[in-house]
Structures are given as structure tokens and as C-alpha cells.
N, C-alpha and C. Protein backbone atom coordinates (compact mmCIF):
# COMPACT_ATOMS: atom_id res chain seq x y z
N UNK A 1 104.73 62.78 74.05
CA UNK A 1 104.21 64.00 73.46
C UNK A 1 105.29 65.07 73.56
N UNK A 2 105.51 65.90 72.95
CA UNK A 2 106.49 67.20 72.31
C UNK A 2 105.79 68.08 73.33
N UNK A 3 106.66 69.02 73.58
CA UNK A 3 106.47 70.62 74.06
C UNK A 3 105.73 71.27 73.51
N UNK A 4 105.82 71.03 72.02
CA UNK A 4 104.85 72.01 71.36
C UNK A 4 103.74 71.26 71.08
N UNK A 5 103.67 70.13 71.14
CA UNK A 5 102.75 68.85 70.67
C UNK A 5 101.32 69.44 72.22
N UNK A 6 101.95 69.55 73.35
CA UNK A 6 101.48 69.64 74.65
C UNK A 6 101.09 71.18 74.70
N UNK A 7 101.89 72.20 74.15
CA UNK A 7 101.71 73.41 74.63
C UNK A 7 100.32 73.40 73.56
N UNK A 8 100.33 73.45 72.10
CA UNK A 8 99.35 73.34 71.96
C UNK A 8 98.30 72.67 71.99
N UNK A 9 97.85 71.53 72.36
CA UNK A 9 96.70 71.09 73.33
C UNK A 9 96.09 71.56 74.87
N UNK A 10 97.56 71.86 75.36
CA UNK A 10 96.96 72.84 76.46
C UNK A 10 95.88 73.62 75.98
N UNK A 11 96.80 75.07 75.15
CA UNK A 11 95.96 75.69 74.57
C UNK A 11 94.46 75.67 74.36
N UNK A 12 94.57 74.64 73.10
CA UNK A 12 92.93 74.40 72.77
C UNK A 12 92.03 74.05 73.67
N UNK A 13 92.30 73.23 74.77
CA UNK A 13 91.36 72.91 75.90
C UNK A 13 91.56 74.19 76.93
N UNK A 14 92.49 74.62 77.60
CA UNK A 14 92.26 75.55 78.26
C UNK A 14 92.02 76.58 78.30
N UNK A 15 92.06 77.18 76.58
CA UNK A 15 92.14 78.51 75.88
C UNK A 15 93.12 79.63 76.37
N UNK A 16 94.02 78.82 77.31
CA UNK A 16 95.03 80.21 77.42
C UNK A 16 96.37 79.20 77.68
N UNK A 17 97.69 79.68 77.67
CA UNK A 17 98.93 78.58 77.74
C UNK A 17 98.85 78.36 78.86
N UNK A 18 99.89 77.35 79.00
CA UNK A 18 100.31 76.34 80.33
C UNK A 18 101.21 77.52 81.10
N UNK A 19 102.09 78.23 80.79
CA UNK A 19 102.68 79.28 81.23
C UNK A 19 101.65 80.39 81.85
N UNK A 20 100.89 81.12 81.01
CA UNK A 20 99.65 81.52 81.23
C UNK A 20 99.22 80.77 82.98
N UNK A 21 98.50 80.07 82.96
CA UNK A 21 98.05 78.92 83.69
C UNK A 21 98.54 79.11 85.33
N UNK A 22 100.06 78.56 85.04
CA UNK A 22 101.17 78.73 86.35
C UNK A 22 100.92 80.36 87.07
N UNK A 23 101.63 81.30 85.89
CA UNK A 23 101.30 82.06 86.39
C UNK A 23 100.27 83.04 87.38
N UNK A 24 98.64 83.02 86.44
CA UNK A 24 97.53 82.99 87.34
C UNK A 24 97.39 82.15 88.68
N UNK A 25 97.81 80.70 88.67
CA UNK A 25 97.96 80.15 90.05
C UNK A 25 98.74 80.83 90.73
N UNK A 26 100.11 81.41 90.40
CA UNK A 26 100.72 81.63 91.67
C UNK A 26 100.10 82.97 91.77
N UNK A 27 99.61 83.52 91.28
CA UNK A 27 99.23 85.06 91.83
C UNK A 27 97.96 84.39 92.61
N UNK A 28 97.29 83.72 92.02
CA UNK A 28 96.00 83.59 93.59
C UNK A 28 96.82 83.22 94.53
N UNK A 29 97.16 82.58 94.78
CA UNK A 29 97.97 82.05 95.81
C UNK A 29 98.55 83.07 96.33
N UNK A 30 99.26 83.88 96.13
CA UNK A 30 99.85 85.35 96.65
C UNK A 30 98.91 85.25 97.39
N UNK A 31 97.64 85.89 96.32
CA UNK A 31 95.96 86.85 96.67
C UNK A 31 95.54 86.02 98.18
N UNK A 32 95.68 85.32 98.56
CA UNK A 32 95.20 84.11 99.64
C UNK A 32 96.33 84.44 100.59
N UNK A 33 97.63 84.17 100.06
CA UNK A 33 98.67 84.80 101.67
C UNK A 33 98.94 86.22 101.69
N UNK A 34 98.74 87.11 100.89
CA UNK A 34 98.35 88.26 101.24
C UNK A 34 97.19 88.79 102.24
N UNK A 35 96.04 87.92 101.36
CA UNK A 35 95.04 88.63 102.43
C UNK A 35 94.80 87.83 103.98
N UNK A 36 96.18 86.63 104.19
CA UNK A 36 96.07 85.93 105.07
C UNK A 36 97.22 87.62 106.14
N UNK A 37 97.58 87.85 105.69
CA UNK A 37 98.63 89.25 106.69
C UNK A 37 99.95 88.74 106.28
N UNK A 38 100.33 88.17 105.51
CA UNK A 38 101.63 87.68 105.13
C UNK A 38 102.99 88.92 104.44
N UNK A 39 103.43 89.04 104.91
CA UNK A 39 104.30 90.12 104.05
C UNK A 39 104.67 90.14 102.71
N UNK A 40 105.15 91.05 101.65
CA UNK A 40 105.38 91.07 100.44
C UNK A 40 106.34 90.29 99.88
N UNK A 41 107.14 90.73 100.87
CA UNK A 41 108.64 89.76 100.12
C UNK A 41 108.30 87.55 100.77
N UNK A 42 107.37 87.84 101.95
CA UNK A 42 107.57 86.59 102.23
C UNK A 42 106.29 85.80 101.31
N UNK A 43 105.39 86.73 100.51
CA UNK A 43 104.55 86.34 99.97
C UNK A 43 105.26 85.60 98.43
N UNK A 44 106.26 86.33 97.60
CA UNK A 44 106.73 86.30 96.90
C UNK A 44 107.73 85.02 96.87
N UNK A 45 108.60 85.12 97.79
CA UNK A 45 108.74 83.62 98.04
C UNK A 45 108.39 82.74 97.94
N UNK A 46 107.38 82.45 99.11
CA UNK A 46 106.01 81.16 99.63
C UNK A 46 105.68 80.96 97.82
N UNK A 47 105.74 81.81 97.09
CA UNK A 47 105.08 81.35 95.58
C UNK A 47 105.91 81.21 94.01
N UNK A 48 106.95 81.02 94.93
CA UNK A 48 108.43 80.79 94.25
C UNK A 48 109.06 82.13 93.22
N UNK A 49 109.11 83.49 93.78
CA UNK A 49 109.73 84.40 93.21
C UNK A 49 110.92 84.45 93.68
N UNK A 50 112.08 85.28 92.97
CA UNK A 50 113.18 85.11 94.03
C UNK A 50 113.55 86.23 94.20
N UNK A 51 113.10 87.37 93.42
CA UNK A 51 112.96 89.16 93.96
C UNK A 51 111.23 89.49 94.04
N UNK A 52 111.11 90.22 95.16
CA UNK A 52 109.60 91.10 95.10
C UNK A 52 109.73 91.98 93.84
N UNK A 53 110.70 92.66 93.16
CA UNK A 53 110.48 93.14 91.95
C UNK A 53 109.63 92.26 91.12
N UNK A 54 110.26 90.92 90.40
CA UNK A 54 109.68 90.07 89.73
C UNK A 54 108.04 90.10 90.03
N UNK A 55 107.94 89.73 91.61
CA UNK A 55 106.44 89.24 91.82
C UNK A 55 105.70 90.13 91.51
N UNK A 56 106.33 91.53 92.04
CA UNK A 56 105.24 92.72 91.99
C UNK A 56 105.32 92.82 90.53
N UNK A 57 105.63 93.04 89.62
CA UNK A 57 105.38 92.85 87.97
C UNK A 57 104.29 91.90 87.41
N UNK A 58 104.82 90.84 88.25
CA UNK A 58 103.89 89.38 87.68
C UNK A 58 102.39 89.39 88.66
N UNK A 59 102.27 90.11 89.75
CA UNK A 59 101.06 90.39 90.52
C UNK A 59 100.30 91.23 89.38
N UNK A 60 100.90 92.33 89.32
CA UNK A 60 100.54 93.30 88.28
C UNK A 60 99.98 93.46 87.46
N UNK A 61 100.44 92.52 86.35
CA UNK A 61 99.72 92.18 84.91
C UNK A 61 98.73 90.98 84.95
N UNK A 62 98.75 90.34 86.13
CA UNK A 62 97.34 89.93 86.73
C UNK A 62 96.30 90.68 87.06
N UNK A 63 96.86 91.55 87.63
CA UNK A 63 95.51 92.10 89.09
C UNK A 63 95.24 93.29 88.08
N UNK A 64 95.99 94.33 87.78
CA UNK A 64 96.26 95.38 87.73
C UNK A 64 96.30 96.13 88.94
N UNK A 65 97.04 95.56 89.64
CA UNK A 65 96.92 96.33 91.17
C UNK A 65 98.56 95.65 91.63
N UNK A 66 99.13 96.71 92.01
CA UNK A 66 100.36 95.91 92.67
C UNK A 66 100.08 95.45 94.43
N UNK A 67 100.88 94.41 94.84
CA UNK A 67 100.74 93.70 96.32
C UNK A 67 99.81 94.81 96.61
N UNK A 68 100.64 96.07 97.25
CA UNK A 68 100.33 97.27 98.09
C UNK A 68 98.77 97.64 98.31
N UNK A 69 98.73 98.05 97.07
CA UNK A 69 97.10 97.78 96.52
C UNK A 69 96.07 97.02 96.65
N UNK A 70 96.65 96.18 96.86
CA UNK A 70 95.59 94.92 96.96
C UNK A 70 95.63 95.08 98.42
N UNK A 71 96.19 94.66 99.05
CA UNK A 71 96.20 94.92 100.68
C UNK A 71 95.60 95.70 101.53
N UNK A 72 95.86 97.09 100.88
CA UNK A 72 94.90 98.11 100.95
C UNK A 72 93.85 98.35 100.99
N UNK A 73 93.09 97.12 100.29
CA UNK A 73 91.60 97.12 99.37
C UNK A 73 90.61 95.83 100.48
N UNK A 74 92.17 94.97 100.92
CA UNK A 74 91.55 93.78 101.63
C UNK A 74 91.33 94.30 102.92
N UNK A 75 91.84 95.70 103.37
CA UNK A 75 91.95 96.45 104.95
C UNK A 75 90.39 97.12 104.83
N UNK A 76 90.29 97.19 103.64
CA UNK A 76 89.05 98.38 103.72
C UNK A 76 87.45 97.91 103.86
């Protein structure tokens, strides 16, 4: 099967891309060693980023909440 043969079947069954997909996993996954007390940059790592810039962007347009935020929310 093709890339595009695959990307779109992803699609149709999952209704959102395979890229899509990855992404949302690794942000739960953050969401889980974050609210485990894990630090930002070591969170970002553990979920294969290789700057906290990147992650905090890609947390972001998930959550709408950056790390900080969220942490904040899991203290309260």
C-alpha cells in the first residue's frame, strides 16, 4: 500500500490523519507525565520532542493551554 493509498484510509476510518493521530498521543502522554510531577523539558523529551519550544506549541494546539497551564489546573 502507498503513503497516500494509507494516509487516505487512515483518514476515512479514523476521520482525522495518521499525523493528526501521533500527535494527540504524544500530548496525552505529556498530559499523564505532567500530571505524574514530571518536569517540562523532561516531559518533552520522554515524548520525543527535542526543544520544549516545539512541545509547548504542539501541547498548545491540542490543549489550548500551554504545559504551565495545565499544571496549574492539575495543582488546583
Amino acid at each position: 500500500m502507498s503513503r497516500a493509498n494509507f494516509a487516505r484510509y487512515f483518514t476515512s476510518i479514523a476521520g482525522f490523519s495518521a499525523t493528526q493521530f501521533v500527535l494527540y498521543y504524544r500530548v496525552q502522554l505529556a498530559q499523564q507525565f505532567l500530571a505524574e510531577g514530571l518536569t517540562i523539558a523532561d516531559c518533552a523529551e520522554k515524548v520525543g520532542y527535542q526543544s520544549v519550544a516545539a512541545f509547548t506549541r504542539a501541547f498548545q494546539r491540542v490543549t489550548q493551554k500551554n504545559p504551565s497551564q495545565f499544571m496549574k489546573l492539575q495543582l488546583s
